[in-house]
Each structure stands twice: as C-alpha cells, then as structure tokens.
N, C-alpha and C. Protein backbone atom coordinates (compact mmCIF):
# COMPACT_ATOMS: atom_id res chain seq x y z
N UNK A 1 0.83 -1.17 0.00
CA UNK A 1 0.00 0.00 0.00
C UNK A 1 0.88 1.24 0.00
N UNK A 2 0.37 1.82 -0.40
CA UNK A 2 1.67 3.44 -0.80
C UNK A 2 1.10 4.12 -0.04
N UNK A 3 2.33 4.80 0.80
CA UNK A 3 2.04 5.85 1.94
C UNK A 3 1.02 7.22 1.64
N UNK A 4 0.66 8.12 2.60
CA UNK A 4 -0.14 8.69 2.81
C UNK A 4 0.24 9.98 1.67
N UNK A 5 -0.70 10.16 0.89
CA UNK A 5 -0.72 11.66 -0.30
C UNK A 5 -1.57 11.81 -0.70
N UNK A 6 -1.00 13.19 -1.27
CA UNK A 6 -1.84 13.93 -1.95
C UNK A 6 -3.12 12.94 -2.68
N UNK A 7 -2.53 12.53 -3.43
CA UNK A 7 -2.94 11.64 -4.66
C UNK A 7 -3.97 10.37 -3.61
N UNK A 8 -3.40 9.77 -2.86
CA UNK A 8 -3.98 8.76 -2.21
C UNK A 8 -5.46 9.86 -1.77
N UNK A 9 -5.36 10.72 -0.40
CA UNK A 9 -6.40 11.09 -0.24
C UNK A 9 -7.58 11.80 -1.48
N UNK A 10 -6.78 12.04 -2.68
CA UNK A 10 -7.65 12.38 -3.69
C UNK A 10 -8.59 11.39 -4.15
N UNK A 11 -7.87 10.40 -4.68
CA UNK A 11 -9.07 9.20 -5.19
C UNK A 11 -9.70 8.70 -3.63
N UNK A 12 -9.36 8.42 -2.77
CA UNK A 12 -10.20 8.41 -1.71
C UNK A 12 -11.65 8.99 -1.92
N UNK A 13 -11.31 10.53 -1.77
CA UNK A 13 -12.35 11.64 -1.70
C UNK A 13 -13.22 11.73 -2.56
N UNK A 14 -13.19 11.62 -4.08
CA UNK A 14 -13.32 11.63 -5.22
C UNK A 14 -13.61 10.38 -5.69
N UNK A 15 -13.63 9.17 -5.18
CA UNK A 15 -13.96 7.57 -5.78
C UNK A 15 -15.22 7.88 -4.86
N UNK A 16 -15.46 8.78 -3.39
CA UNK A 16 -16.48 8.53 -2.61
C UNK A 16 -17.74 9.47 -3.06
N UNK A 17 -17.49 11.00 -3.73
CA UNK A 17 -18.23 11.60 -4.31
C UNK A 17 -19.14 11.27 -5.34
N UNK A 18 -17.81 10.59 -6.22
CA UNK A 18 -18.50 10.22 -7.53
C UNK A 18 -19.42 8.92 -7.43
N UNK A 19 -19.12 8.05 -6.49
CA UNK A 19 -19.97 6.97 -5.83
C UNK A 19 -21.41 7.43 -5.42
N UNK A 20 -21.27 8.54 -4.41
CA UNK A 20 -22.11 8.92 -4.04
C UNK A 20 -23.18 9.50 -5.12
N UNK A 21 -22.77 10.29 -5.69
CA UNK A 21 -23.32 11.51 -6.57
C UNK A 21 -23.81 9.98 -7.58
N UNK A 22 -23.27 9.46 -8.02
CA UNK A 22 -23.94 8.17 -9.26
C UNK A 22 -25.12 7.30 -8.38
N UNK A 23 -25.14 7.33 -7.12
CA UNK A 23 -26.41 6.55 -6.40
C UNK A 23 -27.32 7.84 -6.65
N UNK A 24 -26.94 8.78 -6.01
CA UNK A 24 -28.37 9.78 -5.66
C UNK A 24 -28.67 10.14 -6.72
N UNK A 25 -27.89 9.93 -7.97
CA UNK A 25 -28.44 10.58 -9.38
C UNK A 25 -29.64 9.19 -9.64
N UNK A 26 -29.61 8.63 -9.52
CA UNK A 26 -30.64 7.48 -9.64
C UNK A 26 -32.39 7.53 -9.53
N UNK A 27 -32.28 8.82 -8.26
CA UNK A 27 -33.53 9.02 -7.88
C UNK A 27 -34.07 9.72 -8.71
N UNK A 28 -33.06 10.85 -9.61
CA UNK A 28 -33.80 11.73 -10.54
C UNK A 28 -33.59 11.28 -11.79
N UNK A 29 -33.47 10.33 -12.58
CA UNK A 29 -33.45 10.01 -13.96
C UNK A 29 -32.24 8.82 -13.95
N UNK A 30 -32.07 7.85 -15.07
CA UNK A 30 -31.63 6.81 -15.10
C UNK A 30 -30.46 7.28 -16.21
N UNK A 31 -30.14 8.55 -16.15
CA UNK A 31 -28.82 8.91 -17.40
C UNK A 31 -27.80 7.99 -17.48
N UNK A 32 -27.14 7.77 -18.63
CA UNK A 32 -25.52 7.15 -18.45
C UNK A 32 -24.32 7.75 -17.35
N UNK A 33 -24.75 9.33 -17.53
CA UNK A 33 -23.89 10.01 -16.13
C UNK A 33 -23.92 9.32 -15.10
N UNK A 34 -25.30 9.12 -14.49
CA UNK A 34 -25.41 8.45 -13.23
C UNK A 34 -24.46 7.22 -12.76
N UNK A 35 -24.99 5.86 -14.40
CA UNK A 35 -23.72 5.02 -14.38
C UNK A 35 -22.12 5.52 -14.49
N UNK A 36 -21.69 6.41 -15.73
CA UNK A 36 -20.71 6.50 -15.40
C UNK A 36 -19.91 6.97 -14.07
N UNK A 37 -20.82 7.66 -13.33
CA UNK A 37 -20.03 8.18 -12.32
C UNK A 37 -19.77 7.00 -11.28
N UNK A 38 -20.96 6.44 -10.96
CA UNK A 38 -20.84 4.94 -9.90
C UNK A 38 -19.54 3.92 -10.43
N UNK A 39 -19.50 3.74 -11.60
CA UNK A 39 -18.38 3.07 -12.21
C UNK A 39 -16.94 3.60 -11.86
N UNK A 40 -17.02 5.21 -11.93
CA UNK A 40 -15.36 5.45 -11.53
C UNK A 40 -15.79 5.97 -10.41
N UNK A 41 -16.62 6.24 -9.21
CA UNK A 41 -16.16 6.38 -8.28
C UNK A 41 -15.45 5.26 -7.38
N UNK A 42 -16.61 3.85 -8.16
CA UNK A 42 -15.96 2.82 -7.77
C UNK A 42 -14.34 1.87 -7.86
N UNK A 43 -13.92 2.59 -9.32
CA UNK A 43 -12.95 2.40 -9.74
C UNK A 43 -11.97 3.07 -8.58
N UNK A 44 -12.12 4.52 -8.48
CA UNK A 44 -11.40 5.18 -7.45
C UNK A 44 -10.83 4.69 -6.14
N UNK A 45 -11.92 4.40 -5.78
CA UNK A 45 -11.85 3.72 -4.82
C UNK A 45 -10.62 2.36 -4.73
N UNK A 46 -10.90 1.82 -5.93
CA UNK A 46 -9.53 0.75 -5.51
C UNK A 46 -8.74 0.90 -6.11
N UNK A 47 -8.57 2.27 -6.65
CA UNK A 47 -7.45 2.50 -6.91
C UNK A 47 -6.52 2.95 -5.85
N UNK A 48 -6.72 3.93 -4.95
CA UNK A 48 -6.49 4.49 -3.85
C UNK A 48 -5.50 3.91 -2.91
N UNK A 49 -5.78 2.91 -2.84
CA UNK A 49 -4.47 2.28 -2.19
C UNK A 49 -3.10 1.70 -2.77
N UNK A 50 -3.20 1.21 -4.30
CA UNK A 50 -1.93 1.30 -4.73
C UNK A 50 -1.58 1.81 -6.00
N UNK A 51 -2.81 2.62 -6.27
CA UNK A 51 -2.03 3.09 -7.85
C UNK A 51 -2.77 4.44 -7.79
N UNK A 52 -3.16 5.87 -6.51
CA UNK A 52 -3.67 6.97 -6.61
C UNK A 52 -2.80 7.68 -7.54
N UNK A 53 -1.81 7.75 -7.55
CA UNK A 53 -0.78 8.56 -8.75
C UNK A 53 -1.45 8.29 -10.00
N UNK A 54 -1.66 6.97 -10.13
CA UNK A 54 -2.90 6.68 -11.66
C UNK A 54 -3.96 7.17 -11.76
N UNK A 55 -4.55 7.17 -10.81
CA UNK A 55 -5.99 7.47 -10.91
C UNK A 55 -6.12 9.25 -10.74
N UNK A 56 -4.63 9.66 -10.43
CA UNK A 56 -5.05 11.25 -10.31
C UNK A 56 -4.95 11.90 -11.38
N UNK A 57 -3.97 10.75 -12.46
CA UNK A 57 -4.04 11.57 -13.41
C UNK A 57 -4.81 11.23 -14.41
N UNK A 58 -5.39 9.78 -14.34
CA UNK A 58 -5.98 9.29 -15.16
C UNK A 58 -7.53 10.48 -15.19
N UNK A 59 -7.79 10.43 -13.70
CA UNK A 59 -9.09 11.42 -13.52
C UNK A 59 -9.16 12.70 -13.83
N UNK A 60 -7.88 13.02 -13.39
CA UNK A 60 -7.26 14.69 -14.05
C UNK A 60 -7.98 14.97 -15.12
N UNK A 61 -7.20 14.08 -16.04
CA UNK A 61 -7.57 14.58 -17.45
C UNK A 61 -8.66 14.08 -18.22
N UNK A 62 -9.05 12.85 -17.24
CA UNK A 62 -10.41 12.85 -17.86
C UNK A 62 -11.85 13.52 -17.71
N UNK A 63 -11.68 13.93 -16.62
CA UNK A 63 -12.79 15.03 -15.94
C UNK A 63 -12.42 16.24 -16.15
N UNK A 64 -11.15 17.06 -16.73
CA UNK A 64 -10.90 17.66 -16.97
C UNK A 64 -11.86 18.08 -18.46
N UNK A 65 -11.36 17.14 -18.98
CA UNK A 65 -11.38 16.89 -20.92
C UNK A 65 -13.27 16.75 -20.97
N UNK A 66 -13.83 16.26 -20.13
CA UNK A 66 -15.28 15.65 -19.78
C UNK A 66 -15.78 16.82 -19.33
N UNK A 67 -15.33 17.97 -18.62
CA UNK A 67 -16.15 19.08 -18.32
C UNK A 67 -15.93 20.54 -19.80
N UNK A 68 -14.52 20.18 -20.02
CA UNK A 68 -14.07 21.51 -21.75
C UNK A 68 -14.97 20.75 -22.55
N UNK A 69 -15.15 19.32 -22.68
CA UNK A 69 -15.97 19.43 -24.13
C UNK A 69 -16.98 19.04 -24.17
N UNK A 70 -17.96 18.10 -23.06
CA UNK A 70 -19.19 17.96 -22.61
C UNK A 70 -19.83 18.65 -21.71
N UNK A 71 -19.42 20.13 -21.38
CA UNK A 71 -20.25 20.53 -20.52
C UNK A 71 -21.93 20.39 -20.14
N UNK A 72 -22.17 19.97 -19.42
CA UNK A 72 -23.58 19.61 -18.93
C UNK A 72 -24.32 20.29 -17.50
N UNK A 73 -25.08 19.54 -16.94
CA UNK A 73 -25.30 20.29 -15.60
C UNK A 73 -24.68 20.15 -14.52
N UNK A 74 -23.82 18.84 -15.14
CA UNK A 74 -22.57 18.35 -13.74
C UNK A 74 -21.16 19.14 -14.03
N UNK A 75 -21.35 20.07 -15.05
CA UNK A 75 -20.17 20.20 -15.52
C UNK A 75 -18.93 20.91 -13.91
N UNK A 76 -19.80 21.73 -13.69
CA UNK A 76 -18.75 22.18 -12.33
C UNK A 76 -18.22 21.21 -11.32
N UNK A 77 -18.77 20.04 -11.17
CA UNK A 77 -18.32 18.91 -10.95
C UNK A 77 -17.23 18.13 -11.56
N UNK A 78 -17.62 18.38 -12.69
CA UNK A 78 -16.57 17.65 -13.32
C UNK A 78 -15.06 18.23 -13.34
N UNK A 79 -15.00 19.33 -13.58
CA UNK A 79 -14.04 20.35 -13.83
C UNK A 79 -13.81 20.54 -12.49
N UNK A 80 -14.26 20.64 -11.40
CA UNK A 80 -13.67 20.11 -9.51
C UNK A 80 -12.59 18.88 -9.57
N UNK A 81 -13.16 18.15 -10.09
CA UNK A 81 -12.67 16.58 -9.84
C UNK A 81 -11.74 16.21 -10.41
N UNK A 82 -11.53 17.02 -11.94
CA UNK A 82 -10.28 16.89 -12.76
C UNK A 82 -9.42 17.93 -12.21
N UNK A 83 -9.51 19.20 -11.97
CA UNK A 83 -8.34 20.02 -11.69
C UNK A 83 -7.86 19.28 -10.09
N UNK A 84 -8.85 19.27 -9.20
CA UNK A 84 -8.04 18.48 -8.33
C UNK A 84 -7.53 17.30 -8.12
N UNK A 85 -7.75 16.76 -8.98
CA UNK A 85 -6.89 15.29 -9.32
C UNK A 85 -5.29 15.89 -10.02
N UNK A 86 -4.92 16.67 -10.98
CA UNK A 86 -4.03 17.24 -11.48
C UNK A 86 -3.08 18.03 -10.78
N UNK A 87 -3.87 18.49 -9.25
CA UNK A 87 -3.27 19.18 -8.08
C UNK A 87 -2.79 17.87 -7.66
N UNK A 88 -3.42 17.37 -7.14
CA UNK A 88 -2.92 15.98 -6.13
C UNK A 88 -2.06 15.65 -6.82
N UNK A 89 -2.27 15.13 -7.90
CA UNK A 89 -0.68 14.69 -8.77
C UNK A 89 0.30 15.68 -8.63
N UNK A 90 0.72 16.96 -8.79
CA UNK A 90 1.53 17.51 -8.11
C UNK A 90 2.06 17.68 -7.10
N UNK A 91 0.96 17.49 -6.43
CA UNK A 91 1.38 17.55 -4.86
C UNK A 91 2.16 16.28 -4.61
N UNK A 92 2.14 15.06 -5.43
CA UNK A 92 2.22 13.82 -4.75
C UNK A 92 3.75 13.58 -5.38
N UNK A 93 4.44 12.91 -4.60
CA UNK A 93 5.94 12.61 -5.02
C UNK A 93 5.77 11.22 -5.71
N UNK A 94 6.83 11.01 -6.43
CA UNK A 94 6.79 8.99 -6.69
C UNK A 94 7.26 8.78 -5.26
N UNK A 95 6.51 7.15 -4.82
CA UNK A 95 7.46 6.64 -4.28
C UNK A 95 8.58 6.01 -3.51
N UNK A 96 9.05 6.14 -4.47
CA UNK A 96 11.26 6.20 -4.99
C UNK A 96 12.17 7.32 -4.62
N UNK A 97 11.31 8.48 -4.79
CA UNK A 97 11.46 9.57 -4.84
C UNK A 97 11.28 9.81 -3.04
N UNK A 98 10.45 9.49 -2.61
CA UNK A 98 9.80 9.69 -1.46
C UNK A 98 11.16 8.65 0.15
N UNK A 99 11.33 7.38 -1.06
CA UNK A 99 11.81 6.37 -0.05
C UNK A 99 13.22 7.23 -0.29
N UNK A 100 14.35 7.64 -1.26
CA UNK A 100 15.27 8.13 -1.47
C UNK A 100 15.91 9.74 -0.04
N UNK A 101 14.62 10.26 -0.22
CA UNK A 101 14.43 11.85 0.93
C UNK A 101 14.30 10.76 2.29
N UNK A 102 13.57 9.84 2.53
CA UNK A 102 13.71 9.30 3.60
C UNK A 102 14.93 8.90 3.97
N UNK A 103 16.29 8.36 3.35
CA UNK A 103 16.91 7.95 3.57
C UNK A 103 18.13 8.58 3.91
N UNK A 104 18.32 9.72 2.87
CA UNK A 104 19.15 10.93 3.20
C UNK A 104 19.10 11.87 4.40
C-alpha cells in the first residue's frame, strides 16, 4: 500500500463523491452520467491504495477533458474533480522519490 498523499487522499475523496453523486443521481433520472459516475467512483476507490498517482491523473484529465468538451449540468463537478486530481498529482511525489528523501 503506498504511503499517505496527496494523490492517495484524492481518489479516496473523489472515488467517494463520484460513488455517491452516481447513487443519488438514480432518484432523478436513469442517465448514463449516473452510471458512469458509480463506475469510476468505484474504480477510485480501488485504486487508492496502490495506484492513486494513476488514478489522479488518469481522472485529471479525464474530468478535466469531460467538463471543456461535454459541458452539462454536472459540468462544475466535473471540472472540480479533474483540476483536483491534477493538483494531487503535483502535490504527490513517486514513491522512490519519497523512499530516497527518507533515507538521506
């Protein structure tokens, strides 16, 4: 399991939103949004413990790219979830990188 970051608490946060937000969209209409979001919040979610560096950027730019060229009514959502996935990836070190500063 990869230590505590940026990136880790992102898909955490963000596998639990988009989880969330894809159940309660359920009550008001049966859109593909609804599924897609339950699908990657769920994805998020296991990603989180050993591959959040993937999933921050994978989400980055896909919620990024999903709010510039599909804007919809989730769009401010979407464009939340990608820029801060793209933060967390910055914020987050490899690592190698991480075990290396520990050692010095």
């Amino acid at each position: 399991m990869e230590p505590p970051s940026p990136a880790r608490l992102y898909a955490t946060v963000a596998g639990a939103v988009l989880f969330l937000v894809g159940l309660l969209g359920f009550f008001a209409d049966l859109s593909w949004l609804n599924f897609f979001h339950l699908a990657s919040g769920a994805l998020a979610l296991l990603l989180a413990g050993r591959a959040s560096r993937l999933c921050a950027l994978l989400f980055g730019l896909a919620y990024t790219g999903l709010a510039i060229f599909a804007f919809d009514s989730d769009g401010w959502l979407h464009l939340a979830i990608g820029v801060a996935g793209l933060a967390a990836l910055a914020g987050s070190s490899e690592p190698r990188a991480q075990a290396a500063r520990q050692r010095a």
